[in-house]
Protein backbone atom coordinates (compact mmCIF):
# COMPACT_ATOMS: atom_id res chain seq x y z
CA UNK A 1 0.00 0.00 0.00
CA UNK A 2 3.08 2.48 0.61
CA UNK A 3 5.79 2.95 -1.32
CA UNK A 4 8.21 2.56 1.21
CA UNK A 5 7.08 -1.24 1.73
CA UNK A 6 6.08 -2.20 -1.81
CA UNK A 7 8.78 -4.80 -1.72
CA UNK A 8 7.50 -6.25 1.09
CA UNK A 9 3.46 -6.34 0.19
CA UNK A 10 4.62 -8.08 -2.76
CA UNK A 11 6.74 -10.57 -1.10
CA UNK A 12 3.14 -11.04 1.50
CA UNK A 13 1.40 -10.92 -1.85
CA UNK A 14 3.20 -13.88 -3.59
CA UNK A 15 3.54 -15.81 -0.23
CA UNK A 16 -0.49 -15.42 0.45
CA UNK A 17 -1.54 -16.14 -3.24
CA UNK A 18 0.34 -19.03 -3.47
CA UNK A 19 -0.99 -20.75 -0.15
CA UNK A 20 -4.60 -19.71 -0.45
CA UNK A 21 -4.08 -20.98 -4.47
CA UNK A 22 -2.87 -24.09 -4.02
CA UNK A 23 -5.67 -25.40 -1.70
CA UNK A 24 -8.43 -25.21 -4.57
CA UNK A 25 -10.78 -23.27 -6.06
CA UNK A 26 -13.80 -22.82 -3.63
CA UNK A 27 -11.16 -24.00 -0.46
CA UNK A 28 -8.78 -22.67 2.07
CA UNK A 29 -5.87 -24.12 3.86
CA UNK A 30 -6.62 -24.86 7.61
CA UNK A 31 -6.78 -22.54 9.95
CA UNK A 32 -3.35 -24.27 11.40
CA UNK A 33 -1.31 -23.10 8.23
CA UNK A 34 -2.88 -19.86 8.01
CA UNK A 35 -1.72 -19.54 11.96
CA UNK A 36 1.73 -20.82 10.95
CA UNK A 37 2.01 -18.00 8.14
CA UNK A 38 1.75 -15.38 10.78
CA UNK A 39 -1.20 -13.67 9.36
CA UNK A 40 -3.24 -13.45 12.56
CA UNK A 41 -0.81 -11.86 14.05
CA UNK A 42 0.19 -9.04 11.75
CA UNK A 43 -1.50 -6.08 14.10
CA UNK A 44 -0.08 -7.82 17.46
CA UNK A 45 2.51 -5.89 18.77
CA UNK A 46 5.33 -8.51 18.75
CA UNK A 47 6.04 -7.98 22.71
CA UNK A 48 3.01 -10.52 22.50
CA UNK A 49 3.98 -12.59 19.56
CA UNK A 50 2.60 -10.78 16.61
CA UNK A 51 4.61 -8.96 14.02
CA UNK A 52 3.93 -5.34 15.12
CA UNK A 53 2.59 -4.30 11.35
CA UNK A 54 -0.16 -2.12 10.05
CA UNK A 55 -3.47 -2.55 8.56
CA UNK A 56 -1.79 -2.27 5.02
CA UNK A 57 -0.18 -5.47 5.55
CA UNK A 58 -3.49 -7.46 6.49
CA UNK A 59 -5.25 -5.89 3.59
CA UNK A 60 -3.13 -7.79 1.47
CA UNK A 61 -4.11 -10.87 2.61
CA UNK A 62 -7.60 -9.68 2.69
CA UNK A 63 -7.28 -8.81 -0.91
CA UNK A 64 -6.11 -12.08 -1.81
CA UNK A 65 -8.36 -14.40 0.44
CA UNK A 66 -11.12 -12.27 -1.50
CA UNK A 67 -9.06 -13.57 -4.87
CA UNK A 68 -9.31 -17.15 -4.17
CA UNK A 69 -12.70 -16.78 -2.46
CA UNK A 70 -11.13 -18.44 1.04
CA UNK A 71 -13.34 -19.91 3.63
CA UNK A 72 -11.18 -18.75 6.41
CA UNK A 73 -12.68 -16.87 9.93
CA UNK A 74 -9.66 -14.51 9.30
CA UNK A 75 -11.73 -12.07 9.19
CA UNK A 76 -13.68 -11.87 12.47
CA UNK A 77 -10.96 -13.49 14.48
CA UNK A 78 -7.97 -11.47 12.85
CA UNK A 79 -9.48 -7.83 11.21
CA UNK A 80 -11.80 -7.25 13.53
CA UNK A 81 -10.88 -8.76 17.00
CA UNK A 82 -7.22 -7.90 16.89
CA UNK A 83 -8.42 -3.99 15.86
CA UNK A 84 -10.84 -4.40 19.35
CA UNK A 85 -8.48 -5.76 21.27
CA UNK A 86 -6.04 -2.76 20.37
CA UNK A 87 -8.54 -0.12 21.27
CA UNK A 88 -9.21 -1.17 24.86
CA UNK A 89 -7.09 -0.31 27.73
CA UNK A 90 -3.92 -2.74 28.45
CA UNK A 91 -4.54 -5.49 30.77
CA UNK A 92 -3.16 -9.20 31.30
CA UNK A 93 -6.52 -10.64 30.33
CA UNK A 94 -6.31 -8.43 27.26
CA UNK A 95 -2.73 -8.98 26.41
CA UNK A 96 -3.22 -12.89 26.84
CA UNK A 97 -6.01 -12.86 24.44
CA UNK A 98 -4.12 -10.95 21.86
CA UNK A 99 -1.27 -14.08 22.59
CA UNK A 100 -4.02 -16.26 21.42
CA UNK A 101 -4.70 -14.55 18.01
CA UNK A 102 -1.42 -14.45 17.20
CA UNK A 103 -0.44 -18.06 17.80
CA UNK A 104 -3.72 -19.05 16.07
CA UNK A 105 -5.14 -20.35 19.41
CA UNK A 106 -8.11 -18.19 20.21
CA UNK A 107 -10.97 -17.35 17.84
CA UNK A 108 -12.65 -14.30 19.34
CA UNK A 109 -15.05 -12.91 17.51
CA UNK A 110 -16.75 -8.94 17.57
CA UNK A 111 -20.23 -8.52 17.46
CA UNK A 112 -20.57 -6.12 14.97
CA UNK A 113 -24.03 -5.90 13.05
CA UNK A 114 -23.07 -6.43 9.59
CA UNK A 115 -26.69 -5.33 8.56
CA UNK A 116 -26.51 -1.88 9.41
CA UNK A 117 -28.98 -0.41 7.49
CA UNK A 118 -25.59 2.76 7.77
CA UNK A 119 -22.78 3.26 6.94
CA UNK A 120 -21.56 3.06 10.58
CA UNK A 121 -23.63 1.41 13.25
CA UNK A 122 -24.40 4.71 15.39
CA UNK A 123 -24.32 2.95 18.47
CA UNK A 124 -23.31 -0.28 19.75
CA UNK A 125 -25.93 -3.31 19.40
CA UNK A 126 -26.01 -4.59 23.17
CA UNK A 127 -26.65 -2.15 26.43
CA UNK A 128 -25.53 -2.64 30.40
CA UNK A 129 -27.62 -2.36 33.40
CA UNK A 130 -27.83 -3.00 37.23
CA UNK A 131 -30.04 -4.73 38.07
CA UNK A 132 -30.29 -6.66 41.82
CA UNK A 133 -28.52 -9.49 40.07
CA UNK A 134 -25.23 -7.41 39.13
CA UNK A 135 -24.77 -6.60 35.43
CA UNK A 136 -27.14 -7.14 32.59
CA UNK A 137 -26.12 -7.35 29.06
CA UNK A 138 -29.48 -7.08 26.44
CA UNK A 139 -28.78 -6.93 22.75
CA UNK A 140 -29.08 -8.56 19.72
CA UNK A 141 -26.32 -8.70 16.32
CA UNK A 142 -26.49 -10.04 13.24
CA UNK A 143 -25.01 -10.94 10.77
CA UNK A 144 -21.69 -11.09 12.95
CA UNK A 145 -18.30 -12.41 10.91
CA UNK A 146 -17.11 -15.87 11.95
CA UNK A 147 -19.22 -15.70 15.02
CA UNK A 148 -21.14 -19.27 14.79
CA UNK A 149 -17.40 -20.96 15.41
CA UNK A 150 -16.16 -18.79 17.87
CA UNK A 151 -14.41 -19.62 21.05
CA UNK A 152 -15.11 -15.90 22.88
CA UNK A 153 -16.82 -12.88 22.47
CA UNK A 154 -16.15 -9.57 21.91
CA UNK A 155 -19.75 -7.35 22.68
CA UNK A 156 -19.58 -3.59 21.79
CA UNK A 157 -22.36 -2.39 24.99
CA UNK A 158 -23.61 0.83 26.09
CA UNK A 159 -22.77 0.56 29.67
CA UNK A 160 -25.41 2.14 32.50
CA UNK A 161 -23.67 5.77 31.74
CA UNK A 162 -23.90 5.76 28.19
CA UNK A 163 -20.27 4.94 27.22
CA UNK A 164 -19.57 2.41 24.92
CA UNK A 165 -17.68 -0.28 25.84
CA UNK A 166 -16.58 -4.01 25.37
CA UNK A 167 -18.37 -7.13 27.01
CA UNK A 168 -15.75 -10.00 27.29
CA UNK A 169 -17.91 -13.15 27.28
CA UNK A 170 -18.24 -17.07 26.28
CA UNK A 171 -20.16 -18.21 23.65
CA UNK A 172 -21.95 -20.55 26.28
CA UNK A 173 -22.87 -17.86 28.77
CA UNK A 174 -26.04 -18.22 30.42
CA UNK A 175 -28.44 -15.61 28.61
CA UNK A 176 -26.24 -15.74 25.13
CA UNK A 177 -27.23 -17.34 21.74
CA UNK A 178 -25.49 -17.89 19.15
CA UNK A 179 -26.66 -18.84 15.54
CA UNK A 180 -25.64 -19.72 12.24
CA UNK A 181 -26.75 -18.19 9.60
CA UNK A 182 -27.34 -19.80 6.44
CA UNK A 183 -26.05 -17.60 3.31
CA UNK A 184 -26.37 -17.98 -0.68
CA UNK A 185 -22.87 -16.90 -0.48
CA UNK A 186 -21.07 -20.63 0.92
CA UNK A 187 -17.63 -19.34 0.77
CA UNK A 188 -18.28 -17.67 4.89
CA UNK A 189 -20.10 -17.96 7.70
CA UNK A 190 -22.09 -15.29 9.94
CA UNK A 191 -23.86 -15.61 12.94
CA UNK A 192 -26.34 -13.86 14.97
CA UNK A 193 -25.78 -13.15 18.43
CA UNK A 194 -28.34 -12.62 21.22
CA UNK A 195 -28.22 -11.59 24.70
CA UNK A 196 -31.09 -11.53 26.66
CA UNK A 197 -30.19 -10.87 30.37
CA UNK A 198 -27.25 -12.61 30.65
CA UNK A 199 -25.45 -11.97 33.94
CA UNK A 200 -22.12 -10.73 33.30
CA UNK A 201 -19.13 -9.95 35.71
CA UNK A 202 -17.84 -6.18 36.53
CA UNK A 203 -14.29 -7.84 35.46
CA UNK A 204 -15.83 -8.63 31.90
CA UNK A 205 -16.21 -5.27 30.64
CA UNK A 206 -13.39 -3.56 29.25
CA UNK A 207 -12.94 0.25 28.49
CA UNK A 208 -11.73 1.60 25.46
CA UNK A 209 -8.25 3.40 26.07
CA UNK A 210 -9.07 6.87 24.01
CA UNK A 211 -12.13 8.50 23.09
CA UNK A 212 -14.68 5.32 23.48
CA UNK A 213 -17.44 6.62 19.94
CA UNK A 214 -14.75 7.72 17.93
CA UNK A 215 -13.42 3.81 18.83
CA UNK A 216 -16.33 2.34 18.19
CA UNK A 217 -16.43 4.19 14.86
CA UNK A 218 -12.67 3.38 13.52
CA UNK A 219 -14.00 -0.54 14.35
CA UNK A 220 -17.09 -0.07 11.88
CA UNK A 221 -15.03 1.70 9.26
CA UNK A 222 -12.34 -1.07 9.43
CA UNK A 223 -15.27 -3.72 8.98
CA UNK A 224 -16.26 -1.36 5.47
CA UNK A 225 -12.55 -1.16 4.47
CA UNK A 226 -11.78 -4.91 5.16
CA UNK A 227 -15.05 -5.81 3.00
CA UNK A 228 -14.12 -3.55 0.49
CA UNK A 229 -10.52 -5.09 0.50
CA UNK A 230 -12.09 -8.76 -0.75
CA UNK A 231 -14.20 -7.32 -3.12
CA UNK A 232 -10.80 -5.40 -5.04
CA UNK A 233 -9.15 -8.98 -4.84
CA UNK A 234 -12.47 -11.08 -5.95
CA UNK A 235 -12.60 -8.06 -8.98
CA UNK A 236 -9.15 -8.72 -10.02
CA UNK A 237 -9.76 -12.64 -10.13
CA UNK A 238 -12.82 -12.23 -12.29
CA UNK A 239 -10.77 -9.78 -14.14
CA UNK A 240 -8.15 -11.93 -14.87
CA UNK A 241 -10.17 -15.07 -15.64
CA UNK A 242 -11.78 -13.81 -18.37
CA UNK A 243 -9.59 -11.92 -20.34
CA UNK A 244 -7.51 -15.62 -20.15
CA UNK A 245 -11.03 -17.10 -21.28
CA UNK A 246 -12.02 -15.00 -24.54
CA UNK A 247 -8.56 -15.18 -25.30
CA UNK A 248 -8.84 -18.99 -26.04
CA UNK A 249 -12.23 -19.16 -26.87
CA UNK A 250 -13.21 -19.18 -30.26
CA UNK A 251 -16.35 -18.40 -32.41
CA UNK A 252 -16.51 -17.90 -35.77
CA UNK A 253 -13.08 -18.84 -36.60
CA UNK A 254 -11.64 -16.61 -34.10
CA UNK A 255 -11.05 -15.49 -30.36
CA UNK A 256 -14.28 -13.83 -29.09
CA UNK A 257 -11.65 -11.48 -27.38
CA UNK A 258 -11.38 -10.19 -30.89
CA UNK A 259 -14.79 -8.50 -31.35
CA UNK A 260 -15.05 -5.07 -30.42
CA UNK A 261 -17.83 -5.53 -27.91
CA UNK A 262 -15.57 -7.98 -25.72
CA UNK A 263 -12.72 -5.60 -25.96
CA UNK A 264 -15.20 -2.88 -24.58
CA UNK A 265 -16.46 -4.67 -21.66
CA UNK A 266 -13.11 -6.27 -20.63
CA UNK A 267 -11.83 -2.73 -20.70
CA UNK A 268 -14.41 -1.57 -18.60
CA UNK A 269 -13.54 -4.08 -16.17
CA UNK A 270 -10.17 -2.98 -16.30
CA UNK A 271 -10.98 0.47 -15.18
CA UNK A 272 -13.45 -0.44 -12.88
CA UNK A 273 -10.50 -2.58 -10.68
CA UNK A 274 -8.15 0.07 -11.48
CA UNK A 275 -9.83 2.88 -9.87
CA UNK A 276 -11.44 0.69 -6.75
CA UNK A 277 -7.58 -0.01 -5.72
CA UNK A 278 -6.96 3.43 -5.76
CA UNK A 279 -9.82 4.28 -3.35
CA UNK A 280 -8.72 1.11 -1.49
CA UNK A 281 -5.37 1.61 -0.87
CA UNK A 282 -5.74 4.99 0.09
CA UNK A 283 -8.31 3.63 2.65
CA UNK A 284 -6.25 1.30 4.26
CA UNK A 285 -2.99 4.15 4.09
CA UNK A 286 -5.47 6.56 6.36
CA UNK A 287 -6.79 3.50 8.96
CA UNK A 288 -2.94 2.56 9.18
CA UNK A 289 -2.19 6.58 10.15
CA UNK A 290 -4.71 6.48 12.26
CA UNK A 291 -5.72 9.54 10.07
CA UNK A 292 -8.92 11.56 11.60
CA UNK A 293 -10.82 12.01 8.90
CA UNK A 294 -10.39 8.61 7.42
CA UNK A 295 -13.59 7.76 7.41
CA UNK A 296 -14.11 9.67 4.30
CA UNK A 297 -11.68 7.62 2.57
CA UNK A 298 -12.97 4.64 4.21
CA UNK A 299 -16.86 5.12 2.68
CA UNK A 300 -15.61 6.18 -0.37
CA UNK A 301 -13.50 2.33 -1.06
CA UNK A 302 -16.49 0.40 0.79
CA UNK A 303 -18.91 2.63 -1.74
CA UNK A 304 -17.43 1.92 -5.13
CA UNK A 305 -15.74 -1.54 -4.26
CA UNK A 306 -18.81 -2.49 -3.69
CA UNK A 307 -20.83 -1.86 -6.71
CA UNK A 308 -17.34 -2.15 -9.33
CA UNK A 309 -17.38 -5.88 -7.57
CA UNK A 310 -20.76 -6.95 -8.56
CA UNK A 311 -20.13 -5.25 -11.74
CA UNK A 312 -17.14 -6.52 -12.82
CA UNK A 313 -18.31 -10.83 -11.61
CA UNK A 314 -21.43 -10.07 -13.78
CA UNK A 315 -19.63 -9.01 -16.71
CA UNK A 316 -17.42 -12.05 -16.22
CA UNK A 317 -20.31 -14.23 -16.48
CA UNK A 318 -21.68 -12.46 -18.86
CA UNK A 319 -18.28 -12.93 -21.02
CA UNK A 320 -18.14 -16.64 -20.17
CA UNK A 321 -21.29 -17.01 -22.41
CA UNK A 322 -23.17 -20.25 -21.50
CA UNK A 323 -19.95 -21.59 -19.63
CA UNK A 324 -20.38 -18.93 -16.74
CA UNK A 325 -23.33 -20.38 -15.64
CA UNK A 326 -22.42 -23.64 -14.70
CA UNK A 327 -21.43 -24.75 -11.49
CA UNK A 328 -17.99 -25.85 -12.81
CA UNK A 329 -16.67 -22.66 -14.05
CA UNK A 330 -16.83 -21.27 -10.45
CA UNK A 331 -17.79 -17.71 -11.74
CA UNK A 332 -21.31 -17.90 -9.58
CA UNK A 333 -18.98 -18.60 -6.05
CA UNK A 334 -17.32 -14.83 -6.72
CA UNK A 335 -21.01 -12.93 -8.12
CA UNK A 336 -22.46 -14.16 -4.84
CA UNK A 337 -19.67 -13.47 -2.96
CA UNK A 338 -19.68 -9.89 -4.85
CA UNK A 339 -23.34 -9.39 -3.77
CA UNK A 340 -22.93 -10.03 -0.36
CA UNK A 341 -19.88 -7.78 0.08
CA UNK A 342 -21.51 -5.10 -1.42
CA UNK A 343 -24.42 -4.72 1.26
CA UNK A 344 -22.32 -5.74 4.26
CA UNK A 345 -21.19 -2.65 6.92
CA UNK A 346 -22.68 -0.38 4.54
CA UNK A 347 -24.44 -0.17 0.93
CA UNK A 348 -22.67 1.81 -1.23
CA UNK A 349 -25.51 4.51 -0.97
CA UNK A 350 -25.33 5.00 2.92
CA UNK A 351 -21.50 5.42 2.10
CA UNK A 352 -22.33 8.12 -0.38
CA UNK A 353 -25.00 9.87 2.12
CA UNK A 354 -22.25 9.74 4.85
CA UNK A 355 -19.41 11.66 2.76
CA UNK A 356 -22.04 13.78 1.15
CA UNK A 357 -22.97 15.00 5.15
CA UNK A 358 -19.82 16.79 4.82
CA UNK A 359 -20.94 19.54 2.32
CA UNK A 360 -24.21 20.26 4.42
């Protein structure tokens, strides 16, 4: 994403292609060698066995586990969790949990409500309050990355005062449900979490170390820019298949790549990628910097990624002819995988309304 390190995202770029490649199309390698590559530890300072890097290096991999359409909880355990974890005051149950991440050990996952109906959730999804039997936690999340396999839980809460903050808690706490659910998109798995009166200890609920909204805002732009990441890398995949496709394929004597019309579209597609990892890089540049008005950059990736993805895996089945609709040619896994990225953490139009509230 910088300059400065373009070496070194290429090196991560080769390394992560070729592992996430070589399992199969529609596949992943276990969650064991993705632990071994050190990926789940990129954000963890190295004090507690992580690699002490930025954002930019993770959206890398998240561009290229969007390439090969992984089935990995990278993202819920790794983005997202490891981004929590980093916002909430230092503490040994804290820094042990961020130990687990990094050696692949723990799979936390945040409760973030993928279904936001904006941009960024306004508020956290679950509230606090005293009650005779000590703490409450009420709430409800859903669509929540990776959460139907987690081993802990990450809760953004409202706590009896109003400030946001972070509920620590097992899966298999009394008052919490967790449930899969199903998606036409096969290639991950959500979850929807519950809490109704669950009892939860004063230890449990961490406080975030700076300004606790703006926190709980970087969290739900990181969610937008980490979506927005696989949809650039599941672009450039359907970009790259079928150029290689109407390059062989023949009609009428010659390469249907030949015809004007294909030229056209595949160009199209070309521009459409091109300009959605500009917006994307520069998005995951400002979350790195910690940059205050990244947001802006952050809705403006989630907003086109979004649509250029869907756009780009139609044209490719569109280009495919008759071939791109079979279940073989694997075109379908990355359209539905395009869709659902699209509305997840933000449509592209409650992007748009959000940096368009800057010229009122």
């Amino acid at each position: 994403m910088s300059t400065d390190f373009s070496d070194l995202h290429g090196e991560l770029r080769a390394v992560a292609r070729d592992l996430l490649g070589g399992a199969g199309r529609d596949r992943a390698p276990g969650w064991k060698a993705i632990a071994a590559s050190g990926w789940p530890g990129l954000e963890v300072p190295e004090a507690l066995g992580g690699s002490g890097a930025t954002f930019a290096e993770v959206a890398v991999v998240l561009e290229e586990m969007g390439r090969a359409a992984a089935s990995t909880p990278y993202f819920g355990t790794a983005v997202l969790s490891v981004a929590a974890l980093d916002l909430l005051e230092p503490g040994p149950d804290r820094d042990e949990l961020l130990r687990g991440i990094a050696s692949g050990a723990a799979l936390p996952a945040v409760a973030l409500a993928g279904d936001t109906g904006t941009a960024v959730a306004a508020r956290p999804p679950f509230r606090l309050e005293r009650s005779a039997r000590g703490l409450l936690l009420h709430g409800d999340a859903a669509f929540v990355p990776d959460a139907a396999g987690a081993d802990r839980l990450l809760l953004p809460a409202l706590a009896p005062g109003g400030e946001p903050v972070m509920v620590d808690a097992r899966p298999d706490l009394a008052g919490i449900r967790v449930t899969a659910q199903p998606l036409l998109d096969a290639s991950r798995a959500f979850g929807r979490v519950t809490a109704e009166a669950a009892v939860v200890a004063e230890g449990a609920v961490r406080r975030f170390a700076a300004d606790p909204e703006a926190a709980f805002r970087h969290l739900g732009d990181r969610a937008a820019v980490a979506v927005a990441c696989d949809g650039l890398g599941l672009s450039e995949a359907m970009l790259d298949t079928t150029v290689a496709y109407v390059g062989v394929r023949e009609q009428f004597g010659r390469p249907v790549g030949s015809f004007q019309a294909v030229k056209h579209a595949c160009a199209d597609m070309f521009v459409r990628v091109a300009v959605a990892r500009r917006l994307v890089e520069a998005a995951a540049r400002a979350l790195s910097a910690g940059d205050p008005d990244g947001w802006v950059a952050a809705s403006m990736a989630k907003s086109y990624a979004g649509e250029a993805a869907v756009d780009v895996a139609g044209k490719a089945m569109q280009l495919h002819g008759g071939m791109g609709y079979t279940w073989e040619s694997g075109v379908h896994v990355h359209l539905k995988r395009a869709m659902l990225d699209r509305s997840l953490f933000g449509s592209p139009a409650a992007h748009r309304r959000r940096i368009a509230r800057r010229y009122r």
